[in-house]
PDB file of N, CA and C in Angstrom:
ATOM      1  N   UNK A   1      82.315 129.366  86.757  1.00  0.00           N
ATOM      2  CA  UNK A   1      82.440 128.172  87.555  1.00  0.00           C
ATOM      3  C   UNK A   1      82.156 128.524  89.020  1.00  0.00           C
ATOM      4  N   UNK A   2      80.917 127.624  89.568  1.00  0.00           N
ATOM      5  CA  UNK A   2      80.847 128.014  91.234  1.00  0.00           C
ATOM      6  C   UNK A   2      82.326 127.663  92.157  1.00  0.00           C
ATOM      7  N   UNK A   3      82.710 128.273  92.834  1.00  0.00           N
ATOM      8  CA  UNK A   3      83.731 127.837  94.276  1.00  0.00           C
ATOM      9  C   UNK A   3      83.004 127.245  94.908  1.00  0.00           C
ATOM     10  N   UNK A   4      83.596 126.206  95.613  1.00  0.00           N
ATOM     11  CA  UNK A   4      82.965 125.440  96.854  1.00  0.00           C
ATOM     12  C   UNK A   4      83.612 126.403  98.063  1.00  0.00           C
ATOM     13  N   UNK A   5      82.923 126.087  98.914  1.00  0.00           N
ATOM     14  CA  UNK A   5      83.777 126.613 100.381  1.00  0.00           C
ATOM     15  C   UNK A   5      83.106 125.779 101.594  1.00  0.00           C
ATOM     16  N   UNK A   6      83.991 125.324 101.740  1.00  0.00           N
ATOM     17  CA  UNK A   6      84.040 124.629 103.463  1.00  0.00           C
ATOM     18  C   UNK A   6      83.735 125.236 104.430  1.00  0.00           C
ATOM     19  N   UNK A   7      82.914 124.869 105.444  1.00  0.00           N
ATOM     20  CA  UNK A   7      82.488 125.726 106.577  1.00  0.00           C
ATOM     21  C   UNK A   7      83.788 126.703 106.983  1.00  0.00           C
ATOM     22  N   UNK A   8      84.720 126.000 107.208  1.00  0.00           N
ATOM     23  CA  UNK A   8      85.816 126.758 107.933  1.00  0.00           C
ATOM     24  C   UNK A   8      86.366 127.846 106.858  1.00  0.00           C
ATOM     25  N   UNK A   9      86.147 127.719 105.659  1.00  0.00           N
ATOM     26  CA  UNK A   9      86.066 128.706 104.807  1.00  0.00           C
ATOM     27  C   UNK A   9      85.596 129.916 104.902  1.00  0.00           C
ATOM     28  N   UNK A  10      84.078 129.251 105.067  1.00  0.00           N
ATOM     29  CA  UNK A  10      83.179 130.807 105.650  1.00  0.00           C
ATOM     30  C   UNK A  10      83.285 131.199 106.840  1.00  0.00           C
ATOM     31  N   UNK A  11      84.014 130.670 107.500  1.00  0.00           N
ATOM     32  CA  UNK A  11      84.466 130.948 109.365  1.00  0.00           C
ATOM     33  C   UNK A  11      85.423 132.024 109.243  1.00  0.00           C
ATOM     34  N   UNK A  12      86.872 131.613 108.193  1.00  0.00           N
ATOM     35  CA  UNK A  12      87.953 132.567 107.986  1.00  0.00           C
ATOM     36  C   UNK A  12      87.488 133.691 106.985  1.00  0.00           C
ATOM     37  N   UNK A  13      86.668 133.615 106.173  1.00  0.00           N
ATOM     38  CA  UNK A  13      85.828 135.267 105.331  1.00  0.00           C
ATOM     39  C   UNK A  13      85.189 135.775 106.297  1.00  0.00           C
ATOM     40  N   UNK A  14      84.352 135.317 107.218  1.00  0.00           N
ATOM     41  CA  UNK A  14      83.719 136.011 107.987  1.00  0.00           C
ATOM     42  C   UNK A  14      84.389 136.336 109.016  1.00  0.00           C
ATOM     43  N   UNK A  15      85.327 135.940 109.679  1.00  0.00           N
ATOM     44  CA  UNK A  15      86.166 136.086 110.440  1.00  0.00           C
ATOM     45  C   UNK A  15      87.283 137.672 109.768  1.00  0.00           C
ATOM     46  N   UNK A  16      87.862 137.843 108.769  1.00  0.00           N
ATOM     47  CA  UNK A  16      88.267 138.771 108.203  1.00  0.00           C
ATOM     48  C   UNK A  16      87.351 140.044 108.205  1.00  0.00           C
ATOM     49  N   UNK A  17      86.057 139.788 107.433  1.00  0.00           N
ATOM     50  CA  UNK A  17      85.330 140.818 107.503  1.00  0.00           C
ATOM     51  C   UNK A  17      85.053 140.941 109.037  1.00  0.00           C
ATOM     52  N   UNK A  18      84.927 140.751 109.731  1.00  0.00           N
ATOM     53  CA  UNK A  18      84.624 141.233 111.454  1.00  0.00           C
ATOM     54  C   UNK A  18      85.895 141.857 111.940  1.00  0.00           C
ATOM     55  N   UNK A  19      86.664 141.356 111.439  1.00  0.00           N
ATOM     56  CA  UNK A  19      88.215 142.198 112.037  1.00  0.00           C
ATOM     57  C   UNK A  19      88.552 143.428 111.087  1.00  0.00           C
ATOM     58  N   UNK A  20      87.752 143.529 110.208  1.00  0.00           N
ATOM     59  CA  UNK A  20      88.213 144.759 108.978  1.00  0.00           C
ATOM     60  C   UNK A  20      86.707 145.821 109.691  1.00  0.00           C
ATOM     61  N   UNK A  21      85.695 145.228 110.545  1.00  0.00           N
ATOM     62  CA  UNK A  21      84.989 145.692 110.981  1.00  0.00           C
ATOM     63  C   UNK A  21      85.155 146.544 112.274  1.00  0.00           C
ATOM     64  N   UNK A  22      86.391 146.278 112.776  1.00  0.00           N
ATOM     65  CA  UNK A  22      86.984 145.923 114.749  1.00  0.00           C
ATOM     66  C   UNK A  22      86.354 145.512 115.509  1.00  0.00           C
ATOM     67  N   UNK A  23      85.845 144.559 114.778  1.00  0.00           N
ATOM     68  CA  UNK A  23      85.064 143.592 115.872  1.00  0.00           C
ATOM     69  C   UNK A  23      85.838 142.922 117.488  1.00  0.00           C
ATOM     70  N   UNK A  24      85.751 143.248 118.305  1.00  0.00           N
ATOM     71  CA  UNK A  24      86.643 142.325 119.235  1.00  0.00           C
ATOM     72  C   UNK A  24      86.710 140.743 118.850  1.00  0.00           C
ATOM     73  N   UNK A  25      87.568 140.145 118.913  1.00  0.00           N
ATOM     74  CA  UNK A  25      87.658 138.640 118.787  1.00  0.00           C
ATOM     75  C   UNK A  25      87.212 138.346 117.544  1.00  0.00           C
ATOM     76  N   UNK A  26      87.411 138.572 116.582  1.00  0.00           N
ATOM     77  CA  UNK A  26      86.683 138.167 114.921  1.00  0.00           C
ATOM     78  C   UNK A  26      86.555 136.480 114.788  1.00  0.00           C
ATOM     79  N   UNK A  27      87.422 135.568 115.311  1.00  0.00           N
ATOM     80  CA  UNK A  27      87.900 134.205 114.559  1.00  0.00           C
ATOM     81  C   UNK A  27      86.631 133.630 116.212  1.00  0.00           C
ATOM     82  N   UNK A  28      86.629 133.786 117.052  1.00  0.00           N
ATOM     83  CA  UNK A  28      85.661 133.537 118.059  1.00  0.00           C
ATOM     84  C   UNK A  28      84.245 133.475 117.681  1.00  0.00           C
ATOM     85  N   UNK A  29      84.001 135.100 117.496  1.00  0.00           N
ATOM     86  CA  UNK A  29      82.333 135.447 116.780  1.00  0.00           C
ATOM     87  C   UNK A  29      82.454 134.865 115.804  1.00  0.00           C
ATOM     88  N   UNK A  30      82.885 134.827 114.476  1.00  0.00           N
ATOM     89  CA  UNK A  30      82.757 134.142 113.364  1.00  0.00           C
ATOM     90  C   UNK A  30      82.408 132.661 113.602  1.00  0.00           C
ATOM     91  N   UNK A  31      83.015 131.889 114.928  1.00  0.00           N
ATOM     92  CA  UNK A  31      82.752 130.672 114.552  1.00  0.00           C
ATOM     93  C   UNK A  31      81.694 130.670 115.579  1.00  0.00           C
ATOM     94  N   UNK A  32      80.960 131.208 117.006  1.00  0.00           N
ATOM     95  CA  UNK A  32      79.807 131.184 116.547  1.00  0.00           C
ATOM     96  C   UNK A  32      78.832 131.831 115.985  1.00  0.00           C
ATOM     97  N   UNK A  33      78.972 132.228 115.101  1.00  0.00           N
ATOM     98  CA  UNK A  33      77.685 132.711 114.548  1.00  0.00           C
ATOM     99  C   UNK A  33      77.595 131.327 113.431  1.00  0.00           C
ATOM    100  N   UNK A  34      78.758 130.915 112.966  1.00  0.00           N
ATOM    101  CA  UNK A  34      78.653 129.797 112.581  1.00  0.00           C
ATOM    102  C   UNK A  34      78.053 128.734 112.634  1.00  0.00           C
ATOM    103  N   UNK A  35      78.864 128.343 113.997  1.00  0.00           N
ATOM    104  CA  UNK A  35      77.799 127.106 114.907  1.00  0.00           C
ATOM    105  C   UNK A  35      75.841 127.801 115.055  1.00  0.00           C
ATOM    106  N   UNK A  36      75.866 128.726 115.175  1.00  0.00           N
ATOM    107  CA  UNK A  36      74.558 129.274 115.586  1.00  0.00           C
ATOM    108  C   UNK A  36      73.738 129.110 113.880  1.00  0.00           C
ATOM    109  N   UNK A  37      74.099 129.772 112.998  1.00  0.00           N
ATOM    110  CA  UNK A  37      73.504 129.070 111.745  1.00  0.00           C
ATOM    111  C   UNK A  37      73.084 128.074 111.390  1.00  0.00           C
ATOM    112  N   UNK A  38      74.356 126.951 111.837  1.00  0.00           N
ATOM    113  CA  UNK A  38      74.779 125.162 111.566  1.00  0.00           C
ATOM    114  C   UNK A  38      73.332 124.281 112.761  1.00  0.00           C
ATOM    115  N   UNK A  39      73.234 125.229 113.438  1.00  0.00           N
ATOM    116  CA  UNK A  39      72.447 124.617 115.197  1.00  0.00           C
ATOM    117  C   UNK A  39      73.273 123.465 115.594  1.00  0.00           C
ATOM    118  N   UNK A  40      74.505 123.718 115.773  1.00  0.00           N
ATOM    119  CA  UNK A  40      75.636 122.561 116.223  1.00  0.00           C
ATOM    120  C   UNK A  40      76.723 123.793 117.298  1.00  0.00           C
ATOM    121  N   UNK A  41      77.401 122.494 117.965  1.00  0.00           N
ATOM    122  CA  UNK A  41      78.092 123.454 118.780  1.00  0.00           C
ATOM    123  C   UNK A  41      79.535 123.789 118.022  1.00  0.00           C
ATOM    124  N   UNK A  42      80.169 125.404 118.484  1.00  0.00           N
ATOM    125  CA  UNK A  42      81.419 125.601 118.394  1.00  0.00           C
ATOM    126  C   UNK A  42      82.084 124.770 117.995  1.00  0.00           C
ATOM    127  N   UNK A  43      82.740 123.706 118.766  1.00  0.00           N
ATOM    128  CA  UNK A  43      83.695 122.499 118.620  1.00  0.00           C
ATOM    129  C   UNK A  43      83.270 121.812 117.657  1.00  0.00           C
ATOM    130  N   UNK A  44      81.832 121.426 116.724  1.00  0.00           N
ATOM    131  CA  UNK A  44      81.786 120.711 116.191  1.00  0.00           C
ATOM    132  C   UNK A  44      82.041 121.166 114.663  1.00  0.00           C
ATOM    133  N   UNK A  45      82.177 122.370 114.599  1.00  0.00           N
ATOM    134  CA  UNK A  45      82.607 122.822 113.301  1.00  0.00           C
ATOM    135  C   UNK A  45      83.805 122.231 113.036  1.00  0.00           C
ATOM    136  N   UNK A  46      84.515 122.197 113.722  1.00  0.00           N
ATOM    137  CA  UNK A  46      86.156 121.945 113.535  1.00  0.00           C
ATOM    138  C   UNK A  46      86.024 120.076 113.724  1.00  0.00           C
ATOM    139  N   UNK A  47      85.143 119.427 114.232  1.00  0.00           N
ATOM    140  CA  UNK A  47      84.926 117.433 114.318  1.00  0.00           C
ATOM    141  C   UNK A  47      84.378 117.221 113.179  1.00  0.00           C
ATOM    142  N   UNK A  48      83.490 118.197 112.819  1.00  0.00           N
ATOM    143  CA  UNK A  48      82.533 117.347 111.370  1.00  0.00           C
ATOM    144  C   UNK A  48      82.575 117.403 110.118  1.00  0.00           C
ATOM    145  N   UNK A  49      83.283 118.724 109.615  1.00  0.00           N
ATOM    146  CA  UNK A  49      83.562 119.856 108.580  1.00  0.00           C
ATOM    147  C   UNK A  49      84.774 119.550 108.099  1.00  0.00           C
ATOM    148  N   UNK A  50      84.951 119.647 107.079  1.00  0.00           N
ATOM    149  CA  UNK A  50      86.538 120.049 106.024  1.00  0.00           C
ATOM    150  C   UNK A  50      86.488 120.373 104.741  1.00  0.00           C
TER     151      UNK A  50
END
């Protein structure tokens, strides 16, 4: 059976893997690289998404 996942889904996996990485700021970069994928801004992940 496929999982669905919600943007903010892949924000908090990717966000984990960057901090298991020591990424500085993981939950920051994660969401944009997010927005940068999406071509939408930061803030709008969290207005348009669930």
């Amino acid at each position: 059976m496929d999982e669905r996942l919600t943007v903010l889904d892949v924000v908090q996996k990717s966000a984990d893997f960057l901090e298991r990485k020591s990424v500085e700021s993981p939950r920051l970069n994660a969401e944009w690289l997010a927005a940068h994928a999406l071509k939408i801004g930061r803030m709008e992940l969290y207005m348009q998404f669930d």
